[in-house]
C-alpha atoms as a PDB file:
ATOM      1  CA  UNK A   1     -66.708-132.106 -51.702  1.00  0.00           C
ATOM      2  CA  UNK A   2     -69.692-133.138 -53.228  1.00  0.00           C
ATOM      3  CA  UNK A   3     -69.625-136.619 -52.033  1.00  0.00           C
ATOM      4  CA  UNK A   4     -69.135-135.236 -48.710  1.00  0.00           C
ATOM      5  CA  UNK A   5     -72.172-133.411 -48.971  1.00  0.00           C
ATOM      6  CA  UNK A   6     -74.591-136.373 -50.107  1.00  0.00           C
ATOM      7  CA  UNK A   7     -73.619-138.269 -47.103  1.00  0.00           C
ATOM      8  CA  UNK A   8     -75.590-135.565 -44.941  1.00  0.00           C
ATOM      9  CA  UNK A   9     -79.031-135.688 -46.660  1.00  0.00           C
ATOM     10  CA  UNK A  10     -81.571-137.508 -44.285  1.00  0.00           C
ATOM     11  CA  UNK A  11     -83.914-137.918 -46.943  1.00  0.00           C
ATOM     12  CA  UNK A  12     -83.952-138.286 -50.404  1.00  0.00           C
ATOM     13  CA  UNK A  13     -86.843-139.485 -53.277  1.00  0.00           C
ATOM     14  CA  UNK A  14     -86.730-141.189 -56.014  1.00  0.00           C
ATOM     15  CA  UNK A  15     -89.171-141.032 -58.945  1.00  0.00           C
ATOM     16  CA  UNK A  16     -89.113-144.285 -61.212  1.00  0.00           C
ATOM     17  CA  UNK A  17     -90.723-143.583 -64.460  1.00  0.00           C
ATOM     18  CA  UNK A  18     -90.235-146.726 -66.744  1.00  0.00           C
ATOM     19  CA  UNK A  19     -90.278-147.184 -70.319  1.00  0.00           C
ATOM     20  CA  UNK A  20     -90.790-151.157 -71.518  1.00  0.00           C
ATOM     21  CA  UNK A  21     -89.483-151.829 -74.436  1.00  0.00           C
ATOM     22  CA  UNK A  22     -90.216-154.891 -76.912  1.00  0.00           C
ATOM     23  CA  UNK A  23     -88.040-157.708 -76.484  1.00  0.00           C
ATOM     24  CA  UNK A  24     -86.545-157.427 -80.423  1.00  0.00           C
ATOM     25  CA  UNK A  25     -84.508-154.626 -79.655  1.00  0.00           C
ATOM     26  CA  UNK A  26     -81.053-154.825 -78.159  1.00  0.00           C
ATOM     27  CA  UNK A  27     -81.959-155.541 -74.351  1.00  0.00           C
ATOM     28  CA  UNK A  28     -81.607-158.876 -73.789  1.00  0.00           C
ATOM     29  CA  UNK A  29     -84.800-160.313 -72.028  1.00  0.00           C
ATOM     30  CA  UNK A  30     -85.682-159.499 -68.301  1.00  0.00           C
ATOM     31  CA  UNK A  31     -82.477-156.803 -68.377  1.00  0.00           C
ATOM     32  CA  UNK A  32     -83.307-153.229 -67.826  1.00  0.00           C
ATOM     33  CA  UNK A  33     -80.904-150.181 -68.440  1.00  0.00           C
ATOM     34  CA  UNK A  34     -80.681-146.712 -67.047  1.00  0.00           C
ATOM     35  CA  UNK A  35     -81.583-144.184 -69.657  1.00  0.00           C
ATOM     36  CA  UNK A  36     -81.673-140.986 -67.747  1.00  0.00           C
ATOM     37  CA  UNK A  37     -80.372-139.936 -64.392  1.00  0.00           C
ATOM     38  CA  UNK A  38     -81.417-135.935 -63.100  1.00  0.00           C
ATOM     39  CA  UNK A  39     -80.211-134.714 -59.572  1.00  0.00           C
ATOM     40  CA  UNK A  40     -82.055-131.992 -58.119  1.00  0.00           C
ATOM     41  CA  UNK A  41     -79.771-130.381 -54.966  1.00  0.00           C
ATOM     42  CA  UNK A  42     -80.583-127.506 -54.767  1.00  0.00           C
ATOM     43  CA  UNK A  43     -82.445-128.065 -50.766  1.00  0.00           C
ATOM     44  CA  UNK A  44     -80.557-128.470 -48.001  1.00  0.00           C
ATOM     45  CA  UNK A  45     -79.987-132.211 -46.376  1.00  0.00           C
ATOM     46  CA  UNK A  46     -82.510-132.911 -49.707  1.00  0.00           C
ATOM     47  CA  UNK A  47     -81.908-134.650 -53.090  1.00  0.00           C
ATOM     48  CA  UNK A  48     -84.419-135.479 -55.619  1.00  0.00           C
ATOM     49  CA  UNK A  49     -83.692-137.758 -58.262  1.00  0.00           C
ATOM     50  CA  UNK A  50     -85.325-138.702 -61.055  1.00  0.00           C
ATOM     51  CA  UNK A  51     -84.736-141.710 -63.057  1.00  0.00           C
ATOM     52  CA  UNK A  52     -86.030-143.521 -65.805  1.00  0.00           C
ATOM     53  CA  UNK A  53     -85.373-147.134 -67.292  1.00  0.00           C
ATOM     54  CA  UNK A  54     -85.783-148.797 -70.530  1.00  0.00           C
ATOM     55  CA  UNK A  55     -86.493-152.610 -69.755  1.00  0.00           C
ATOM     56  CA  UNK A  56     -86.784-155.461 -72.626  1.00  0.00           C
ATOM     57  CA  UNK A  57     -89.479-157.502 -69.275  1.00  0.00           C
ATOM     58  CA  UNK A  58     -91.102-160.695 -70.119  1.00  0.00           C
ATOM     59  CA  UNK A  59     -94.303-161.773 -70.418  1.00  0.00           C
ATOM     60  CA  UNK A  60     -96.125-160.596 -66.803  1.00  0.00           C
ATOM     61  CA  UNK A  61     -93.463-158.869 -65.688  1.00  0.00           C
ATOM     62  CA  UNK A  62     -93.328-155.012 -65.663  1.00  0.00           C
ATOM     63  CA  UNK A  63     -90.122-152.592 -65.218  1.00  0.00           C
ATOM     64  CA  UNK A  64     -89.888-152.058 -61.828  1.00  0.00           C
ATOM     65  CA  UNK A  65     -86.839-152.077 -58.396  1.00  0.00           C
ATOM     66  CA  UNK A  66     -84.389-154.786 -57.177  1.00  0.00           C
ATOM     67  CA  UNK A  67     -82.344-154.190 -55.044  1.00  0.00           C
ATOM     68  CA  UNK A  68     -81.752-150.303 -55.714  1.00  0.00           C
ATOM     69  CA  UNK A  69     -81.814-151.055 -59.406  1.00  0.00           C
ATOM     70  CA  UNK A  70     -84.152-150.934 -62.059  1.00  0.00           C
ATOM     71  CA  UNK A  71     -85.233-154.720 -63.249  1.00  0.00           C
ATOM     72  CA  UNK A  72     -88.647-156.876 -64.286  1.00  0.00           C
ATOM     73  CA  UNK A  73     -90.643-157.588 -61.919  1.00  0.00           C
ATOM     74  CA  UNK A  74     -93.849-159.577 -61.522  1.00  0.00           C
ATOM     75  CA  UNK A  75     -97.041-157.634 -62.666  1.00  0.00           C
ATOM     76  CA  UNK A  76     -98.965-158.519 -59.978  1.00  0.00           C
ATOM     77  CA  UNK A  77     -96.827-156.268 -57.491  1.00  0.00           C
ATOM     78  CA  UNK A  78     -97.493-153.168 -59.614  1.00  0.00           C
ATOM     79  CA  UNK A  79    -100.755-153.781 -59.641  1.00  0.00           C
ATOM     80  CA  UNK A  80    -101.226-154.665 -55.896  1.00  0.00           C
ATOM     81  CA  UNK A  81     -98.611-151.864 -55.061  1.00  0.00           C
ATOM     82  CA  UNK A  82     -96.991-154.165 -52.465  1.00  0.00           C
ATOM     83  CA  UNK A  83     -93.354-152.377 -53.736  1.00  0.00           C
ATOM     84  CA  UNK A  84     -91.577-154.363 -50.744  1.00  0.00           C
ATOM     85  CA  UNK A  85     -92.293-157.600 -52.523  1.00  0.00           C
ATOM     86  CA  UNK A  86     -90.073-156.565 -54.907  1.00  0.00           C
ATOM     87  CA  UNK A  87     -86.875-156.149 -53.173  1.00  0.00           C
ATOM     88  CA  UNK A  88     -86.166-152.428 -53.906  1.00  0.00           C
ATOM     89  CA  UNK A  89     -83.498-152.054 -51.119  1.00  0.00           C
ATOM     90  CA  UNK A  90     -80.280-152.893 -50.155  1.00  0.00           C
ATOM     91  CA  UNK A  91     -79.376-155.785 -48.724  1.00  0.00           C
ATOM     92  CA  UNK A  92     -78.653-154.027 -45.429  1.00  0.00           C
ATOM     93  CA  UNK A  93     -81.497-151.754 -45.487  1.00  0.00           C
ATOM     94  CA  UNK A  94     -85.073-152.205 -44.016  1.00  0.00           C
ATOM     95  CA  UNK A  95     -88.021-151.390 -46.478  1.00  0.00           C
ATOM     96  CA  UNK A  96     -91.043-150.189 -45.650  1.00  0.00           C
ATOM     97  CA  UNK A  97     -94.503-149.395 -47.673  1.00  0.00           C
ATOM     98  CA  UNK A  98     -95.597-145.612 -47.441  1.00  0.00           C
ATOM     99  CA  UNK A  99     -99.303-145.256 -45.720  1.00  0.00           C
ATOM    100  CA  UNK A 100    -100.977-144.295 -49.355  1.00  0.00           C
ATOM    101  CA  UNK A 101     -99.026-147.239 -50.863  1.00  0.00           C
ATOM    102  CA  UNK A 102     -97.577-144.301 -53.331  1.00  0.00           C
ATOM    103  CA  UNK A 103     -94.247-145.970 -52.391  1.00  0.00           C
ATOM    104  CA  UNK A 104     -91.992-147.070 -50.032  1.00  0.00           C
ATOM    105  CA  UNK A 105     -88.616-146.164 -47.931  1.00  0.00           C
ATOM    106  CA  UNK A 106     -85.691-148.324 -47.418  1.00  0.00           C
ATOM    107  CA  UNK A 107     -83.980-147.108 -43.849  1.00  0.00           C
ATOM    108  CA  UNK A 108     -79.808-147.728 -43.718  1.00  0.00           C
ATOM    109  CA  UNK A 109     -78.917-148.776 -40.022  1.00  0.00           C
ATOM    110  CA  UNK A 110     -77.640-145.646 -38.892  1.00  0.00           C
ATOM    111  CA  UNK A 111     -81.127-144.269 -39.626  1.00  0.00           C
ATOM    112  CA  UNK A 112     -80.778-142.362 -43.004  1.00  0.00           C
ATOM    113  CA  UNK A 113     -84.050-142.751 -45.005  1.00  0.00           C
ATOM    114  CA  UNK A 114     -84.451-142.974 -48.683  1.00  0.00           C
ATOM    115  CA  UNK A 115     -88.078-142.299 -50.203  1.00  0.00           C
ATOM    116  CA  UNK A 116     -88.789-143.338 -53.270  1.00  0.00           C
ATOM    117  CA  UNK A 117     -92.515-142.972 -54.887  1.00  0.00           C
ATOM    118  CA  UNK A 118     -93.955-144.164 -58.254  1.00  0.00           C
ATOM    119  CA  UNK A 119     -95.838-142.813 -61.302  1.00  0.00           C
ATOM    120  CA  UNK A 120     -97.434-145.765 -62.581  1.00  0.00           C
ATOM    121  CA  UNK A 121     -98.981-146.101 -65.889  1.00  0.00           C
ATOM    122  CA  UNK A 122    -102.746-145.343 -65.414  1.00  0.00           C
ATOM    123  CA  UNK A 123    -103.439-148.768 -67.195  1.00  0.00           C
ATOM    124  CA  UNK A 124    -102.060-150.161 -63.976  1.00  0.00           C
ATOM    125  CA  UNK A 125    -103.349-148.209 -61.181  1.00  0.00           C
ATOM    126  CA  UNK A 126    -105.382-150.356 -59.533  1.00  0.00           C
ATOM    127  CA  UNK A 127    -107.419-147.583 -57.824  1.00  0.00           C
ATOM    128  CA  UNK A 128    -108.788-146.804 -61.559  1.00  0.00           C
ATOM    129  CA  UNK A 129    -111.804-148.029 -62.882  1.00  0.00           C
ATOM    130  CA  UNK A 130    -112.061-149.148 -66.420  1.00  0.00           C
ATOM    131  CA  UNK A 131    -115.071-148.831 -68.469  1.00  0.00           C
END
């Protein structure tokens, strides 16, 4: 039944919150891992999940999407929050950037819409000024 249900949401978000991790532990390089997934149901034709990823990244690369997955990414997409670069959709779905570049949605063919936004580091937000 509950598979049923999740077929009906129009909308759904995602919140990536990564974790990198140094390369000596037991994550091969460039390969990330799930650590926690949370579902939150509990509004109609709505789920919000949260889920964070431990990823062993190389040198200028930075935890980030692939095709619906966490993986490294370049750095310099992070930074630039130009999340489409990265491939964060399905092959079959179309991905675009959200206005306050906060994000972006990948839209299935039959129209269903998945949101997904980011908490990134503040060492990365571009928007912040370092003194």
């Amino acid at each position: 039944m509950e598979s049923d249900s999740l077929n009906s949401y129009q909308f759904s978000s995602l919140v990536l919150r990564s974790i990198q991790i140094n390369i000596n532990c037991q994550l091969a390089a460039g390969m990330c891992e799930v650590v926690t997934l949370d579902r939150d149901s509990s509004q109609p034709r709505r789920t919000i999940a949260r889920q964070t990823a431990r990823c062993a990244c190389r040198k200028g690369q930075i935890a980030g999407t692939t095709r619906a997955r966490p993986a490294c990414v370049d750095v310099r997409i992070v930074r630039s929050r130009q999340w489409c670069e990265m491939s964060p959709c399905l092959d079959h779905e179309g991905c675009d950037l959200l206005a306050n570049q906060s994000g972006w949605t990948c839209t299935q063919p039959g129209g269903r819409v998945k949101t997904t936004t980011v908490r990134a580091k503040p060492e990365l937000d571009p928007t912040r000024t370092r003194l």
